[in-house]
Protein backbone atom coordinates (compact mmCIF):
# COMPACT_ATOMS: atom_id res chain seq x y z
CA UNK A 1 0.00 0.00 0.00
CA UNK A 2 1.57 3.82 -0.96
CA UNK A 3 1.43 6.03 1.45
CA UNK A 4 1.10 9.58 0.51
CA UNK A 5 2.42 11.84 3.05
CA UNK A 6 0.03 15.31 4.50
CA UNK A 7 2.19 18.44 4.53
CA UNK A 8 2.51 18.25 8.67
CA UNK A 9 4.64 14.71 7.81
CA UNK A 10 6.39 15.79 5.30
CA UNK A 11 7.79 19.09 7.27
CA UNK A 12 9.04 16.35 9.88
CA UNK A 13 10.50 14.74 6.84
CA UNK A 14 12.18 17.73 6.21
CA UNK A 15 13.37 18.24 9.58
CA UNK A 16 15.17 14.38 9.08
CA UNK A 17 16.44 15.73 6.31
CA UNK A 18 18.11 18.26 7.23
CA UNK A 19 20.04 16.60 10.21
CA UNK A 20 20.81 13.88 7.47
CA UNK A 21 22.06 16.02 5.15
CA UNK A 22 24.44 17.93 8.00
CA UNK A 23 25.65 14.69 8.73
CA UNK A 24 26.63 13.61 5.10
CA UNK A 25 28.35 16.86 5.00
CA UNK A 26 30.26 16.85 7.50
CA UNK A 27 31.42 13.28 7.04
CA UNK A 28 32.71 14.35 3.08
CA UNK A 29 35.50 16.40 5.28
CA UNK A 30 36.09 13.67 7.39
CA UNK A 31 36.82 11.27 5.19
CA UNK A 32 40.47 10.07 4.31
CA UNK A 33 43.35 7.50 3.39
CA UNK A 34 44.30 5.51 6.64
CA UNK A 35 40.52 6.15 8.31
CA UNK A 36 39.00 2.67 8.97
CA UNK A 37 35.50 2.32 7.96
CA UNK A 38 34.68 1.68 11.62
CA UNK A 39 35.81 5.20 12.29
CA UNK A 40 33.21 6.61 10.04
CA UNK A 41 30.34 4.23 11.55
CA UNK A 42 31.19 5.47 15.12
CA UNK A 43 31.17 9.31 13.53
CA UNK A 44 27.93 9.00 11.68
CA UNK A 45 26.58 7.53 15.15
CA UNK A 46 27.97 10.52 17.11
CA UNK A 47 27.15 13.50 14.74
CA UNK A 48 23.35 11.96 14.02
CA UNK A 49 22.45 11.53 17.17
CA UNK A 50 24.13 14.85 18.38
CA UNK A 51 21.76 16.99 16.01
CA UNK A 52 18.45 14.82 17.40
CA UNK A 53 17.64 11.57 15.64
CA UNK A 54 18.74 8.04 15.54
CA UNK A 55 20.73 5.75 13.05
CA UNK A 56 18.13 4.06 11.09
CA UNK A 57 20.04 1.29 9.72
CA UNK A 58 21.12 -0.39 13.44
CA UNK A 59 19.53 -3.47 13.62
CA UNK A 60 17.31 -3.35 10.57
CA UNK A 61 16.43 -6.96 9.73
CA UNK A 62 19.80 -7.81 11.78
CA UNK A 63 22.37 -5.02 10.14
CA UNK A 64 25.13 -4.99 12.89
CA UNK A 65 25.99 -1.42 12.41
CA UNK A 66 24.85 2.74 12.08
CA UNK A 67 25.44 2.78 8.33
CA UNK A 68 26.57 1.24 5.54
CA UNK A 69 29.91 1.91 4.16
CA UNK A 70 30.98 0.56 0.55
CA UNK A 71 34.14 0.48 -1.30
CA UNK A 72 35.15 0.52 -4.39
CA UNK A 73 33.70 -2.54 -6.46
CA UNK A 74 31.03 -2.98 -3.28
CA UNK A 75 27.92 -1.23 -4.63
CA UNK A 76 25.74 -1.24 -1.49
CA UNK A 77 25.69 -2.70 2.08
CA UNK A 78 29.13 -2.92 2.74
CA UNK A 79 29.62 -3.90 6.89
CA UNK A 80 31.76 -1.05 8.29
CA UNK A 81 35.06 -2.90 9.85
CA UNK A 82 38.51 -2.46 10.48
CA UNK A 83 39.02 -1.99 6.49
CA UNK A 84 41.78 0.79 6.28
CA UNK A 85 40.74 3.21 3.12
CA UNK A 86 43.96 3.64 1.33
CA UNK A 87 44.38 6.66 -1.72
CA UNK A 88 42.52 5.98 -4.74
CA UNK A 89 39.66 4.02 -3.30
CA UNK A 90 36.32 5.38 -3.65
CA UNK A 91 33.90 5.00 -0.66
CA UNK A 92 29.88 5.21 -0.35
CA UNK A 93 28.31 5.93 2.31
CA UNK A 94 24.43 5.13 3.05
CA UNK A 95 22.60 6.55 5.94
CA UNK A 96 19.54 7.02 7.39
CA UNK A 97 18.06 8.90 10.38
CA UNK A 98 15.04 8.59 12.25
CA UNK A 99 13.36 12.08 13.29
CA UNK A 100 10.17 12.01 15.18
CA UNK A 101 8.63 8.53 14.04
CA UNK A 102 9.52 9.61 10.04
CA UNK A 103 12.47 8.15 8.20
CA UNK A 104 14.50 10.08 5.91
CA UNK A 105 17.77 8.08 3.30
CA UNK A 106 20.50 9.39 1.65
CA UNK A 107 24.01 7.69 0.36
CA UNK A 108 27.03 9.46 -1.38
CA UNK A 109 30.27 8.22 -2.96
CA UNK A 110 33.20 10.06 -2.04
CA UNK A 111 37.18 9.79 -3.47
CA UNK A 112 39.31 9.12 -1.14
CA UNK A 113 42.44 11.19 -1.82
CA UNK A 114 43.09 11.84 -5.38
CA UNK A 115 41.74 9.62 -8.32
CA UNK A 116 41.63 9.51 -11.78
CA UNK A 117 39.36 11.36 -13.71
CA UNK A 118 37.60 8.67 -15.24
CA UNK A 119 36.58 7.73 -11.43
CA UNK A 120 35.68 10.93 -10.60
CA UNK A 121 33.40 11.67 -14.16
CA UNK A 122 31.81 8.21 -13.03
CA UNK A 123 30.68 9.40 -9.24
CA UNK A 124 29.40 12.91 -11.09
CA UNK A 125 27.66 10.88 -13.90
CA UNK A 126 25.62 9.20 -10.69
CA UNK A 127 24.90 12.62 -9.05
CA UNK A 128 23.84 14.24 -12.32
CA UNK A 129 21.82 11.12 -13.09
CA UNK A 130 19.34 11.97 -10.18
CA UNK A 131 19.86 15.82 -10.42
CA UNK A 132 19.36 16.55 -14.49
CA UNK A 133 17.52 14.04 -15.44
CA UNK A 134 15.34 12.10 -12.67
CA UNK A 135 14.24 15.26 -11.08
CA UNK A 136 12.56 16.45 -14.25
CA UNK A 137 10.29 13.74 -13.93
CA UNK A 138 9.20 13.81 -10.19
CA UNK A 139 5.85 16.06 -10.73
CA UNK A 140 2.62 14.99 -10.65
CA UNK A 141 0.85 13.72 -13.52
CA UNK A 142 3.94 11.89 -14.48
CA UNK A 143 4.49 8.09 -14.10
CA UNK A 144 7.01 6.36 -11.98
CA UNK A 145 8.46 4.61 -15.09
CA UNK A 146 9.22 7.65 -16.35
CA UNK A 147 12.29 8.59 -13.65
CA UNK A 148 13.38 5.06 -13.94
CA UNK A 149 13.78 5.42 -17.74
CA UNK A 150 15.41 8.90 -17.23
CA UNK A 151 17.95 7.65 -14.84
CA UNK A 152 19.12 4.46 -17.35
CA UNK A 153 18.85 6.40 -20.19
CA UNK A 154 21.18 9.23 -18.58
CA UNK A 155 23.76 6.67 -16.97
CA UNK A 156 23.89 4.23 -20.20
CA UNK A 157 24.42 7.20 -22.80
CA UNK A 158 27.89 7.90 -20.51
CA UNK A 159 28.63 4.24 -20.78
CA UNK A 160 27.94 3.04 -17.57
CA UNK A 161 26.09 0.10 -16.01
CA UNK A 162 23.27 0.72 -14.03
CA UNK A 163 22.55 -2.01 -11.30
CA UNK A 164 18.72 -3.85 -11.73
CA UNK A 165 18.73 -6.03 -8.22
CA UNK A 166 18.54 -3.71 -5.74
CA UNK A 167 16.42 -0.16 -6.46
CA UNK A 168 15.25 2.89 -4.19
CA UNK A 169 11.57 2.86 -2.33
CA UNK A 170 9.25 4.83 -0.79
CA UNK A 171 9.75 6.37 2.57
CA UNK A 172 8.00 8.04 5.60
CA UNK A 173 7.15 5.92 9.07
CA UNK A 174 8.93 2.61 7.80
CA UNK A 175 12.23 3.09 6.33
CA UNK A 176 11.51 1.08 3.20
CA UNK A 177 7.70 1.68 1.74
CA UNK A 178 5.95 1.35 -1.24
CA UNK A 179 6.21 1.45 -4.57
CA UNK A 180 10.15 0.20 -5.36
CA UNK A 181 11.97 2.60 -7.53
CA UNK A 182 14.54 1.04 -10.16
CA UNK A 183 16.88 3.02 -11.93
CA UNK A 184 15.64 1.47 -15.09
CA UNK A 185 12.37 1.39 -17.22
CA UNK A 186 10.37 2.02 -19.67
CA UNK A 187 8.72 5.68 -19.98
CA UNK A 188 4.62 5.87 -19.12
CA UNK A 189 4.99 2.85 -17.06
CA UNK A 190 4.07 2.45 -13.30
CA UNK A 191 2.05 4.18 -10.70
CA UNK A 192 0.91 8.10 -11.40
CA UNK A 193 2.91 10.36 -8.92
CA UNK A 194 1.19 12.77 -6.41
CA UNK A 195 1.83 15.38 -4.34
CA UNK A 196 2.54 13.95 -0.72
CA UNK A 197 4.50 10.87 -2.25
CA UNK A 198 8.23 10.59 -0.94
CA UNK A 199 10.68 8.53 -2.34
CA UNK A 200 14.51 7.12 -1.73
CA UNK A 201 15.73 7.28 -5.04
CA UNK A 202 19.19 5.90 -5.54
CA UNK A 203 21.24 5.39 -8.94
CA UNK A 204 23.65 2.35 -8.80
CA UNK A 205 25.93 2.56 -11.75
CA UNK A 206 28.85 0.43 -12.18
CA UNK A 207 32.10 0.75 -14.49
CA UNK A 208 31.42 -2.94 -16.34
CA UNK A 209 28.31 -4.67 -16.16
CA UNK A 210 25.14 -4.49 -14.08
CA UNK A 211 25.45 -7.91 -12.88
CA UNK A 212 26.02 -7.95 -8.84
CA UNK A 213 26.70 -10.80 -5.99
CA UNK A 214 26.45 -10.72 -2.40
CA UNK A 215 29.29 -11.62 -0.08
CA UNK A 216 29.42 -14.49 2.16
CA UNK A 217 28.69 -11.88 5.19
CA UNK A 218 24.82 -11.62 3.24
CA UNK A 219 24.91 -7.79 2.74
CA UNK A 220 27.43 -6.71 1.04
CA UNK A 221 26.86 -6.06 -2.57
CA UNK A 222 29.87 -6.21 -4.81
CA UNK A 223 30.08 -6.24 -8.83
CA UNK A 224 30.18 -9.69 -10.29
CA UNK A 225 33.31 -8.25 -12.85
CA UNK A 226 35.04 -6.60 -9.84
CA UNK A 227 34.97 -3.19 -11.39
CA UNK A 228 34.03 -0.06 -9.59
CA UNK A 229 30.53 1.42 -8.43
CA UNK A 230 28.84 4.53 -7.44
CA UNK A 231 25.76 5.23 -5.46
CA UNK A 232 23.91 8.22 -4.78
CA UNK A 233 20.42 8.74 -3.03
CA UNK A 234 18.53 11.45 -1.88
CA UNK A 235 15.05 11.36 -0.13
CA UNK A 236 12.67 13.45 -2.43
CA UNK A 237 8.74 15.07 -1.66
CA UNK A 238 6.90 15.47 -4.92
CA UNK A 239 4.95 18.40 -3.90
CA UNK A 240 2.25 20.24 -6.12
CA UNK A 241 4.94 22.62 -7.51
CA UNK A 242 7.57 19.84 -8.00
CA UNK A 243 10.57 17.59 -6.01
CA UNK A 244 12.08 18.62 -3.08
CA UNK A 245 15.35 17.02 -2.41
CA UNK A 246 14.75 16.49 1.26
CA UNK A 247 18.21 15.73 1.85
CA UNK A 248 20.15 17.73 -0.40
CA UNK A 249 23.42 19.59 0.59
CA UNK A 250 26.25 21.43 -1.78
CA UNK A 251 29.22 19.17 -2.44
């Protein structure tokens, strides 16, 4: 069942948001070679909870930590751990908060250090694929296949892969809600969007091919052909007068 959100939840939404977005922030400056990825668990912990809400992600459906952190050719899920980012590795990091009984999600993929261009064209392709071309089609009136088809068509014309197994969702008082969003489609397709709907919407893309596997520990997410991945999400109302990136800060 979709749940479409009255204005009262989805200016607690915003609230979420905004301590999610803080958090990401910060965390883009805090990020660097020799950090383990337990290091940024235990500082996504401290800084969300420090500006009012909780870690969403501890202990959903048995996840043994605040947020997941993913590197290089891990896509999504990746178990923070004593994993020492080096230069040149890429890392993503997805995070939620709970504000109030509302859920807000957001992930970014960062550089760590300097990389090659190519890597870095690859995390902005990602971005841009949610920003100039998703976006456009979060109004009402429009169809839900027609983001999806945006997004591929966006990622693929850069020649990138653009992961089908695991999509974005809706969002509100459950962390994962109705209807599923993939990053792929077919244009005119899906459920009509309306104001008050709010959705996790999160481009995968990969350097290779879309085909993914998941590790022994059952949640991390890595590329079958080893080669690197991006991820980028953002929490987004559709409002009468268009999307509002709920969790949307300048990078």
């Amino acid at each position: 069942m979709i749940s479409l959100k009255s204005k009262r939840e989805v200016e607690i939404m915003r609230e979420s948001g905004k301590i999610l977005a803080s958090v990401l922030s910060e965390l883009s400056r805090f990020v660097k070679p020799g950090l383990r990825t337990l290091d940024i668990d235990k500082k996504a912990s401290e800084l969300i909870r420090e500006k009012g809400g909780e870690p969403a992600f501890k202990g959903y459906r048995g996840y043994p930590a605040n947020v997941c952190i993913s590197v290089n050719e891990e896509v999504v899920h990746g178990i923070p751990s004593s994993r020492k980012l080096k230069e040149g590795d890429i890392v993503s990091v997805d995070a939620g908060v709970k504000y109030q009984g509302y859920f807000t999600d957001a992930a970014r993929t960062w550089p760590v250090g300097e990389v090659p261009a190519e890597i870095r064209k690859m995390i902005r392709v990602t971005r841009d694929s949610l920003y100039k071309a998703g976006l456009e089609k979060m109004r009402p009136g429009m169809r839900l296949g027609d983001i999806s088809h945006a997004i591929q068509k966006f990622i693929e014309a850069e020649g990138y892969g653009v992961v089908r197994d695991f999509v974005g969702h809706g969002i509100g008082r459950a962390i994962h809600e109705e209807p599923q969003v993939p990053n792929f489609g077919k244009p005119g397709r899906g459920i009509p969007l309306e104001a008050g709907l709010v959705l996790a919407v999160e481009p995968m893309v990969t350097q290779g091919g879309f085909e993914v596997e998941i590790l022994d520990d059952n949640w991390t997410v890595v590329t079958s052909d080893g080669k690197l991945a991006s991820h980028h999400e953002d929490t987004i109302a559709i409002t009468e007068s268009g999307p509002e990136v709920l969790t949307y800060f300048e990078e």
